[in-house]
Protein backbone atom coordinates (compact mmCIF):
# COMPACT_ATOMS: atom_id res chain seq x y z
CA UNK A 1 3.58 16.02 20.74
CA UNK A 2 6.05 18.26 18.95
CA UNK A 3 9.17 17.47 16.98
CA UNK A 4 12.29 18.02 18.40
CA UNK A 5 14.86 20.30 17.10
CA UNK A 6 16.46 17.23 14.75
CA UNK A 7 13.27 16.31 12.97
CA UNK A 8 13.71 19.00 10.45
CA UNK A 9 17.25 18.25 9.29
CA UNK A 10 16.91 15.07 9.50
CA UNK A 11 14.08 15.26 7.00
CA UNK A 12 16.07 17.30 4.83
CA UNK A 13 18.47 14.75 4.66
CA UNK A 14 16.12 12.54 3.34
CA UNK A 15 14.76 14.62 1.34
CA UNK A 16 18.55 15.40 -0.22
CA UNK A 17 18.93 11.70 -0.62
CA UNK A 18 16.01 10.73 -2.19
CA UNK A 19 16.62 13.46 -4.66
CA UNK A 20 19.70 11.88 -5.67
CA UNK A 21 18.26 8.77 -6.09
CA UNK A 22 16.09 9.78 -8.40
CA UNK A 23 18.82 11.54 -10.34
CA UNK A 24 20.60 7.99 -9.93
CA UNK A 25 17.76 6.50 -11.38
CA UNK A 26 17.61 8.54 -14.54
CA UNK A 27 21.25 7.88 -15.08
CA UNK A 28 20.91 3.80 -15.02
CA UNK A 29 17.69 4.22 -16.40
CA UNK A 30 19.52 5.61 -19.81
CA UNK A 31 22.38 3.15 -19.54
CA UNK A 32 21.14 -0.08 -18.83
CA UNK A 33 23.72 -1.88 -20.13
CA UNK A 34 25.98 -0.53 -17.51
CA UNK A 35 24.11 -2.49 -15.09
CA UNK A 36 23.52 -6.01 -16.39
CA UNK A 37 20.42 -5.17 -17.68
CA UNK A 38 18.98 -3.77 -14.94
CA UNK A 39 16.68 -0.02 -14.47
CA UNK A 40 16.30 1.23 -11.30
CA UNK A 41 12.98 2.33 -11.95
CA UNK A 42 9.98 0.08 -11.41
CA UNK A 43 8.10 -1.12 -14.25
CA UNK A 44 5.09 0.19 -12.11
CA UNK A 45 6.30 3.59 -12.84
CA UNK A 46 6.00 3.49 -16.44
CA UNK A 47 2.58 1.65 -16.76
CA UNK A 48 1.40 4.90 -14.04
CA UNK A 49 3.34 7.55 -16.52
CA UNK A 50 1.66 6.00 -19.60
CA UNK A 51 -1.69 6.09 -18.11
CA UNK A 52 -1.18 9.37 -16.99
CA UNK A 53 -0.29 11.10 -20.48
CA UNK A 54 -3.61 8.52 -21.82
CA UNK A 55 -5.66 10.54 -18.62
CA UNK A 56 -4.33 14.28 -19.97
CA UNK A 57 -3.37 14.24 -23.91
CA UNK A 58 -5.94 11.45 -24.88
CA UNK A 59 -6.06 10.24 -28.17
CA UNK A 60 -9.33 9.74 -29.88
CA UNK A 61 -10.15 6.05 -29.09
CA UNK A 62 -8.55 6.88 -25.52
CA UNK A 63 -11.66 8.80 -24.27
CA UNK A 64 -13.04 7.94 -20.87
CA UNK A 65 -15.73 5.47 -21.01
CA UNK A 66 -17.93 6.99 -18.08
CA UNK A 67 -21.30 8.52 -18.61
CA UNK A 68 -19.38 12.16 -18.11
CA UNK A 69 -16.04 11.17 -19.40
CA UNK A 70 -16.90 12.15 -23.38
CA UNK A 71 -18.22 15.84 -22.54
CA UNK A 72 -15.00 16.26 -19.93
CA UNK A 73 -12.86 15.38 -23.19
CA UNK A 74 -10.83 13.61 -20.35
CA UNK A 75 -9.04 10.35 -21.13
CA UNK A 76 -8.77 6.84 -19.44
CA UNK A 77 -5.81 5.05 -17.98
CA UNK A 78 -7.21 1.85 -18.59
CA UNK A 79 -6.13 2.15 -22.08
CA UNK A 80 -2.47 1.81 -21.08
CA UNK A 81 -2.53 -2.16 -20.20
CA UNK A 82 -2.09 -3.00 -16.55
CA UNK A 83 -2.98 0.08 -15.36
CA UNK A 84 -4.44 -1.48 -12.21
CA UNK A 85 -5.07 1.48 -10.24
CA UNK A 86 -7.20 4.16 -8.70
CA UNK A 87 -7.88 7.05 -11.07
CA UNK A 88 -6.67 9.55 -8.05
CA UNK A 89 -3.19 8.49 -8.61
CA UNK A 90 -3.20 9.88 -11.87
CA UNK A 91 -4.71 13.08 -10.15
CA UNK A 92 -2.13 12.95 -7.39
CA UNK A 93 0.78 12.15 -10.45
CA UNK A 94 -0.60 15.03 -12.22
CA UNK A 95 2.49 17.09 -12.50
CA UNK A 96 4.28 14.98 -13.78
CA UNK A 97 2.09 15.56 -17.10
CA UNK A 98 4.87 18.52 -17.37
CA UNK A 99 7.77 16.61 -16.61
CA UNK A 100 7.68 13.12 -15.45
CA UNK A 101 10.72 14.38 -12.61
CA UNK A 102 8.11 16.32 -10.92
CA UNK A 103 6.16 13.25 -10.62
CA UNK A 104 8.78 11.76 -8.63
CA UNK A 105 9.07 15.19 -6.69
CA UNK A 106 5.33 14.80 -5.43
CA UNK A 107 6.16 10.50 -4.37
CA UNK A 108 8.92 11.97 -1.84
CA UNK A 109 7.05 14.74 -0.39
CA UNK A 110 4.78 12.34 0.26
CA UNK A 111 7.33 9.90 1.91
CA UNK A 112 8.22 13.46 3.66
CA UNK A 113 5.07 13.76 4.73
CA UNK A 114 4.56 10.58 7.07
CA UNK A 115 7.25 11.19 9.67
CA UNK A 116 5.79 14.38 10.54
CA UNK A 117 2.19 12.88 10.65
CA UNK A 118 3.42 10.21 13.04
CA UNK A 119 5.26 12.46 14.96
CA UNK A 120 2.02 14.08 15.72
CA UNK A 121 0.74 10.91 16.73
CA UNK A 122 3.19 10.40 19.43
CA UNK A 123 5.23 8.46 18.25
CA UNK A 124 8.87 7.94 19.28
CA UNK A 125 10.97 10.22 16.86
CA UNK A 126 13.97 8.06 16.78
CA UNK A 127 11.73 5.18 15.81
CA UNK A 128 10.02 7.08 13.37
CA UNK A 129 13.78 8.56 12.06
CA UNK A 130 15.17 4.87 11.66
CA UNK A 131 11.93 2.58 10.47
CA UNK A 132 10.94 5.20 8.02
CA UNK A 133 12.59 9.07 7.48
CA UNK A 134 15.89 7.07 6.63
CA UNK A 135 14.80 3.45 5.89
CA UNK A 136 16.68 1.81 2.82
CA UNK A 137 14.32 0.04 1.55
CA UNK A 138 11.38 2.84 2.39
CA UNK A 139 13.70 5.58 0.16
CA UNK A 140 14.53 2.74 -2.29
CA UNK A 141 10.69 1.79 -3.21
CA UNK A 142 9.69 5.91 -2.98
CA UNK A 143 12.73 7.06 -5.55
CA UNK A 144 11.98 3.89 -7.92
CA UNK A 145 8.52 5.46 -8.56
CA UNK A 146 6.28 2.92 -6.60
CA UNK A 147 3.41 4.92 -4.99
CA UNK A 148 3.01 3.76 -1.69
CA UNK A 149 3.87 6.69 0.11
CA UNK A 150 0.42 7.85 0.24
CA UNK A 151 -1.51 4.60 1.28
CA UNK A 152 1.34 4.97 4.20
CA UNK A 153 0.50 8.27 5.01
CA UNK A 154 -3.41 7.84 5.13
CA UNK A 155 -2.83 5.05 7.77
CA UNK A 156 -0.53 7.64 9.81
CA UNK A 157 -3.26 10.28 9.16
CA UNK A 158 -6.07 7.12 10.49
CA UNK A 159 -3.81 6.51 13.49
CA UNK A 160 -3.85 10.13 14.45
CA UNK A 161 -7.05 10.98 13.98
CA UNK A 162 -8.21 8.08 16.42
CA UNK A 163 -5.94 8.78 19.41
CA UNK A 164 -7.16 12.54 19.10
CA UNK A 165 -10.75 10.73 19.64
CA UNK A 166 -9.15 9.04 22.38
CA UNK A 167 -9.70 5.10 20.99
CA UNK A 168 -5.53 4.64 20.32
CA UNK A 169 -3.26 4.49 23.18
CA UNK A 170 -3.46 7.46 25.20
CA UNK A 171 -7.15 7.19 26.25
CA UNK A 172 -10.33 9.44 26.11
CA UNK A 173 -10.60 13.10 24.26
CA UNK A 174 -13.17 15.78 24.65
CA UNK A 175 -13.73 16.20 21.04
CA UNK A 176 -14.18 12.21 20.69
CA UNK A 177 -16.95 12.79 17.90
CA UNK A 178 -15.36 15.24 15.71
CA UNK A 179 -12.33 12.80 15.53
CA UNK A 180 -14.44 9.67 15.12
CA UNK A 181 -15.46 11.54 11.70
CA UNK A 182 -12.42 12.48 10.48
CA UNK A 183 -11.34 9.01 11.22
CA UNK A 184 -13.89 7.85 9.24
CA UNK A 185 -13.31 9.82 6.16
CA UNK A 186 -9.78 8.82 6.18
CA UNK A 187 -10.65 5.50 6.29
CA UNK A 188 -12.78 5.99 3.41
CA UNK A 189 -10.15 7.63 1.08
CA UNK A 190 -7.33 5.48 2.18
CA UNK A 191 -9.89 2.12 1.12
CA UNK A 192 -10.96 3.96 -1.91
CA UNK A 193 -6.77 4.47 -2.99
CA UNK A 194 -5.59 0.95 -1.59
CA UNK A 195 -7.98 -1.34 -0.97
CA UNK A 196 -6.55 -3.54 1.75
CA UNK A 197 -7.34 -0.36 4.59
CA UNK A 198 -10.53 -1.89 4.43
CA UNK A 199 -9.18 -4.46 6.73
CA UNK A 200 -9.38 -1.55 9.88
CA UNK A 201 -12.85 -2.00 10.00
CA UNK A 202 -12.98 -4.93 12.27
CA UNK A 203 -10.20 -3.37 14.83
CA UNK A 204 -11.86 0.03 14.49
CA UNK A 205 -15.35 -1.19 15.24
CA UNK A 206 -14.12 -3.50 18.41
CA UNK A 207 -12.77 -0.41 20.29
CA UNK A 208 -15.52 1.53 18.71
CA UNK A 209 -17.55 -0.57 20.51
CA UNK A 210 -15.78 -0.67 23.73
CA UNK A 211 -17.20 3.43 24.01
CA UNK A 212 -20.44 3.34 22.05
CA UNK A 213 -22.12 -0.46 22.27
CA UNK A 214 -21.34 -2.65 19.11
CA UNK A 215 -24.45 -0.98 17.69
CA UNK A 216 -24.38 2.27 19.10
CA UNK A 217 -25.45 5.67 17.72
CA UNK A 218 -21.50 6.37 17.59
CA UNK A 219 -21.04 2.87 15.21
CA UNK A 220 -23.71 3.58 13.02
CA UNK A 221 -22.41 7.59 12.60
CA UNK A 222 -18.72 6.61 11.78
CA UNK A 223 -19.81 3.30 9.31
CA UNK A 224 -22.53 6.05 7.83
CA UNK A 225 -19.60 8.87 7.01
CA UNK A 226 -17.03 6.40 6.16
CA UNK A 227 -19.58 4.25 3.30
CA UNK A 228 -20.90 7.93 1.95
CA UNK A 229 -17.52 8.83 1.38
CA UNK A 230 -16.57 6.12 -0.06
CA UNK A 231 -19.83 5.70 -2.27
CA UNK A 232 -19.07 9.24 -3.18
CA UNK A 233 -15.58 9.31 -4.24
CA UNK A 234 -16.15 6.54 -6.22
CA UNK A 235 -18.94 7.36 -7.59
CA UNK A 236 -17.81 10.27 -9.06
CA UNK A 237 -14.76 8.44 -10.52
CA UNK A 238 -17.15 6.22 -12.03
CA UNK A 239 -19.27 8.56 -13.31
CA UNK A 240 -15.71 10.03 -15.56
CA UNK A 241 -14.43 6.58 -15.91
CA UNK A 242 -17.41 3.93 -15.76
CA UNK A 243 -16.75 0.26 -16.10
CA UNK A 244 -13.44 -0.01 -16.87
CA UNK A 245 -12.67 1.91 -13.24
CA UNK A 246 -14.27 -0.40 -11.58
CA UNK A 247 -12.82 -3.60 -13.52
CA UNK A 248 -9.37 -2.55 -12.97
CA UNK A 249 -9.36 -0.88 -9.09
CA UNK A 250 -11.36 -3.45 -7.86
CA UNK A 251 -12.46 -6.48 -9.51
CA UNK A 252 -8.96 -7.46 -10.83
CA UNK A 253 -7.68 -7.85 -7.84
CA UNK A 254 -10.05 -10.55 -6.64
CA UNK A 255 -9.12 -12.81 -9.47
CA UNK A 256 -5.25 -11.72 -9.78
CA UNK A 257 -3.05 -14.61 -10.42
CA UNK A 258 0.49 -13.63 -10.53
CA UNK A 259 3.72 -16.09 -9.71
CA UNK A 260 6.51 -13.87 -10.95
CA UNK A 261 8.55 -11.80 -8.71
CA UNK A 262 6.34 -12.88 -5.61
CA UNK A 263 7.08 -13.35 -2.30
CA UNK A 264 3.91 -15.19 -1.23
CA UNK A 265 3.61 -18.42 -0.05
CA UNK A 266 0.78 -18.97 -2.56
CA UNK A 267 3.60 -18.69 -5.55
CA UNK A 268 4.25 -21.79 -6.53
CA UNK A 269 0.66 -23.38 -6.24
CA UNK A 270 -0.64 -20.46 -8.82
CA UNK A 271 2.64 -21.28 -11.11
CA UNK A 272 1.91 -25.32 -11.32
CA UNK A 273 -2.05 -23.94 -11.74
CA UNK A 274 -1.22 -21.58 -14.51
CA UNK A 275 1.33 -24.17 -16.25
CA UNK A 276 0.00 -27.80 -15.25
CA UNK A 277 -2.57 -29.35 -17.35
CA UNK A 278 -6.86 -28.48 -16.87
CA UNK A 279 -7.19 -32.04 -15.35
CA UNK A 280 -5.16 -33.10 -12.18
CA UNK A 281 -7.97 -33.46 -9.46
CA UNK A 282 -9.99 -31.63 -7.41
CA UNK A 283 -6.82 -29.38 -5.43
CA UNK A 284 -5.31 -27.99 -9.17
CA UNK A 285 -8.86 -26.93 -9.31
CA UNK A 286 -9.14 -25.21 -6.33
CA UNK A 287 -5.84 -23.60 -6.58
CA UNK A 288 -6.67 -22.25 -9.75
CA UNK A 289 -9.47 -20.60 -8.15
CA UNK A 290 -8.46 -17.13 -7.63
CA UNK A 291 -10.60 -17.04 -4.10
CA UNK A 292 -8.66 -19.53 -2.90
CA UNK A 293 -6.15 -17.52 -0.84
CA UNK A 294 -8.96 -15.59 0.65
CA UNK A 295 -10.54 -17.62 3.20
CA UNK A 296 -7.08 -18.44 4.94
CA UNK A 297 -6.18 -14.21 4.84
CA UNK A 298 -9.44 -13.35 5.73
CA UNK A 299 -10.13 -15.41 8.44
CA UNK A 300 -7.05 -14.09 9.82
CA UNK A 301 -7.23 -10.39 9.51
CA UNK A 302 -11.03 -10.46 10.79
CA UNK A 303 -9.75 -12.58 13.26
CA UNK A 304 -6.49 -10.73 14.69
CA UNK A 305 -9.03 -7.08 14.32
CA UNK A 306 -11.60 -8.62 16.18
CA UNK A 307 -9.85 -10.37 19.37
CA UNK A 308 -6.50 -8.52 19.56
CA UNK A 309 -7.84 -4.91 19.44
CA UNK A 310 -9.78 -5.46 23.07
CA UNK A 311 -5.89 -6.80 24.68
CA UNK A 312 -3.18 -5.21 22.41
CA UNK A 313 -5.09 -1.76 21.55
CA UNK A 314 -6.43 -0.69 17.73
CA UNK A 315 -2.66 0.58 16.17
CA UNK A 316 -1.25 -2.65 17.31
CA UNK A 317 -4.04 -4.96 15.61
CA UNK A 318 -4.06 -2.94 12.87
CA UNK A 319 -0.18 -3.31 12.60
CA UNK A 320 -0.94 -7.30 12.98
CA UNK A 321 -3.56 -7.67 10.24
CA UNK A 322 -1.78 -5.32 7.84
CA UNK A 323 1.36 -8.35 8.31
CA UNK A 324 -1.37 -10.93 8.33
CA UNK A 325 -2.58 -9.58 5.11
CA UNK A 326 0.90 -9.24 3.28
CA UNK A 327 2.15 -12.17 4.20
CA UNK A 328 -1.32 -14.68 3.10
CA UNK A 329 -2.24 -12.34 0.00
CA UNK A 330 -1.42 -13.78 -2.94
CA UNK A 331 0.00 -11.69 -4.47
CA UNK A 332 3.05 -9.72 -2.10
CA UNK A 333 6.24 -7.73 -3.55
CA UNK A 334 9.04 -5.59 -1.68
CA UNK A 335 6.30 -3.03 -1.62
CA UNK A 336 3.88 -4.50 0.06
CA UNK A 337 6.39 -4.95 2.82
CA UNK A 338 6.03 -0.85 3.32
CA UNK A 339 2.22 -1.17 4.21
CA UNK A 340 2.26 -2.05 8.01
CA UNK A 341 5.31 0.46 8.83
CA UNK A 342 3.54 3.38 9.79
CA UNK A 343 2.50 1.83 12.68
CA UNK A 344 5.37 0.22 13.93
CA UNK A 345 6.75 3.44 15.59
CA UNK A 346 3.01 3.63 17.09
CA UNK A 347 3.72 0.27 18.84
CA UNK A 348 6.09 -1.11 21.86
CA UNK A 349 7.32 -4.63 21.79
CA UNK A 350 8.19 -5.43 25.61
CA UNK A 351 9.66 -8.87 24.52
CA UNK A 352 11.65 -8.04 21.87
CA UNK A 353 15.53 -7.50 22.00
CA UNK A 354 17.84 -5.81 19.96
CA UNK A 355 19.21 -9.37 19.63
CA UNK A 356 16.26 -10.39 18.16
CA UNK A 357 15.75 -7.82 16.15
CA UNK A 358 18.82 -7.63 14.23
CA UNK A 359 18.48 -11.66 13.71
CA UNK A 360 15.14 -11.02 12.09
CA UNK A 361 16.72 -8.08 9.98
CA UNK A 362 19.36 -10.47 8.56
CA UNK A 363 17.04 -12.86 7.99
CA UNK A 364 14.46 -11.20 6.11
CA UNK A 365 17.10 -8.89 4.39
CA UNK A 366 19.12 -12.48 3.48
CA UNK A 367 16.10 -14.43 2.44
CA UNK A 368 15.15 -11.66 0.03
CA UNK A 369 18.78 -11.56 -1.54
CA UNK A 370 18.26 -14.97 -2.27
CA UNK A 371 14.69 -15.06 -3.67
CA UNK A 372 15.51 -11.76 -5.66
CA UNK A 373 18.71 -13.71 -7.14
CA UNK A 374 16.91 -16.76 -7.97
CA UNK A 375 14.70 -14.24 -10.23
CA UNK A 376 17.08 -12.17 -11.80
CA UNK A 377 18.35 -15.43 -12.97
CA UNK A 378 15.13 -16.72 -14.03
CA UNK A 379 13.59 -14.02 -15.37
CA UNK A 380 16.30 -11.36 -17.11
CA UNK A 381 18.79 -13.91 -17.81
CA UNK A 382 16.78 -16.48 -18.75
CA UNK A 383 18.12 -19.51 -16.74
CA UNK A 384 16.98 -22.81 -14.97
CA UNK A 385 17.41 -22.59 -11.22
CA UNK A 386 14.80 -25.30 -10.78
CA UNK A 387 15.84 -28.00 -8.25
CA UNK A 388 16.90 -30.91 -10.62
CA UNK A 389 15.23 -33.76 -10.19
């Protein structure tokens, strides 16, 4: 399906905007005390700016610790602390080695880049215009310097690539098996950036299995592509940036305890873990497990990819365990809230009302006011806004 004759200004408006937001942000980012305080950049930015000058102008003791990473000369993120990510988004970042504005140049193309992408998918260009092109909160996160543009787009790319092999909405395709692999190797990079696209598998391998048998020839070709890519990618990254790669991309994230600026109902169980005493019975114990949110989230997602793909369709239980997953991780900021909008445009929601949609607007934009609030209080001014007792 093509664009129509808006799409392109329409992008250029956002384009325009998100450009001045990011000249915005250098101006409150210098002046601080303008603003109570406040930059408009994410933290995230810097910890991904410092690990990208550690990457490119190492200093001695910042030499990547992979078997290869010495004789490349090439240095290591990991030395910046909390740099919890992929080494491709340094790669991705990589211009803004020459100035850290072109950085933020290549995080709204790639916000650009989605609404075409899901354009080409079929979906609705108005929807696609108003839930992303010109979201708020979507230009907001991308022009603060939070990444998540490209996770977004790899899960537009995914959704295109399997209604062109005829498993979205839209039905069969004569070049089913050359999609199938693309698919796959989407999948693949997208897990390999992000982890949580890893979830697809179980809605991807129910309709998979509605054309090919649960154990078909056509299962075991796409799970064979999408693993060797995977293996491969990161393989190679391991073989520049060894242990450490691994530790921080993956591991951490299994045993990540956070209960600042988090939106997940697992907050304050991980706060009274971290700050209660080692002894208060056996549920302090399991809550300071850092598995424990998994079996509740996992069950779920599995769950929602395994019975609502055959009745709702792949996008829309994708689009369900992408929420499921937000919402039960433990661990969930405003950016996480990006993650399952890709596919909304992808979906239709007979039921729902533009009633009912604006009430759940105001009250997810209204109870985030007052969570964000409570935090800025708590944690840049420094006061109680515990309930007394």
């Amino acid at each position: 399906m093509g664009s129509s004759k808006y799409t392109a200004p329409i992008l250029a408006a956002s384009a325009a905007i998100q450009v001045a937001l990011v000249a915005y942000a250098a101006y409150v980012d210098a002046h601080p005390d303008r603003f109570g305080g406040l930059r408009y950049t994410d933290v995230d930015w810097r910890v991904v700016l410092d690990g990208l000058h550690a990457t490119f102008s190492p200093k001695p003791y910042q030499i990547a610790e992979g078997p290869l990473g010495p004789s490349l000369g090439i240095g290591s993120p990991y030395h910046r602390a909390t740099f919890r990510y992929t080494p491709l988004l340094v790669l991705v970042l990589s211009p803004a080695a020459i100035a850290p504005f072109l950085g933020r140049l290549v995080l709204v193309a790639l916000t650009l880049a989605v609404s075409p992408v899901l354009i080409a998918a079929g979906a609705v260009e108005w929807k696609v215009h108003a839930l992303w092109t010109l979201n708020p909160v979507v230009l907001n996160i991308t022009t603060r310097g939070s990444p998540e543009a490209l996770p977004c787009l790899l899960t537009a790319a995914l959704a295109v690539a399997l209604r062109r092999a005829g498993l979205g909405r839209g039905g069969s395709s004569p070049q089913r098996r050359k999609w199938e692999i693309a698919a796959a190797v989407i999948l693949a990079l997208a897990a390999s950036y992000k982890i949580y696209p890893a979830i697809y598998v179980a809605a991807i391998w129910s309709t998979l299995a509605r054309v090919h048998g649960w154990f078909g020839p056509g299962v075991w070709r796409f799970g064979f592509v999408a693993a060797s890519t995977a293996l491969s990618l990161n393989g190679a990254l391991w073989l520049v940036w060894g242990q450490p790669f691994l530790d921080n991309t993956f591991l951490y994230h299994l045993a990540r305890l956070d209960h600042r600026h988090n939106f997940s109902p697992y907050f304050l169980p991980i706060y009274f873990a971290r700050t209660m005493s080692n002894e208060g019975g056996a549920l302090l114990r399991a809550l300071r497990n850092p598995l424990f949110s998994f079996l509740p989230q996992v069950s779920l997602v599995l769950g929602a990819g395994f019975m609502l793909t055959p009745r709702l369709g792949v996008e829309s239980a994708m689009f369900f365990q992408t929420a499921l997953f937000v919402i039960f991780n433990k661990v969930c900021t405003s950016q996480y809230f990006l993650w399952p909008l890709p596919l909304v445009p992808l979906l239709t929601f007979p039921s729902l009302t533009w009633g009912r949609l604006a009430a759940a607007l105001v009250a997810w934009i209204a109870g985030q006011a007052l969570w964000l609030s409570q935090a800025y209080r708590l944690e840049l001014l420094g006061e109680s806004v515990w309930w007394p007792s």
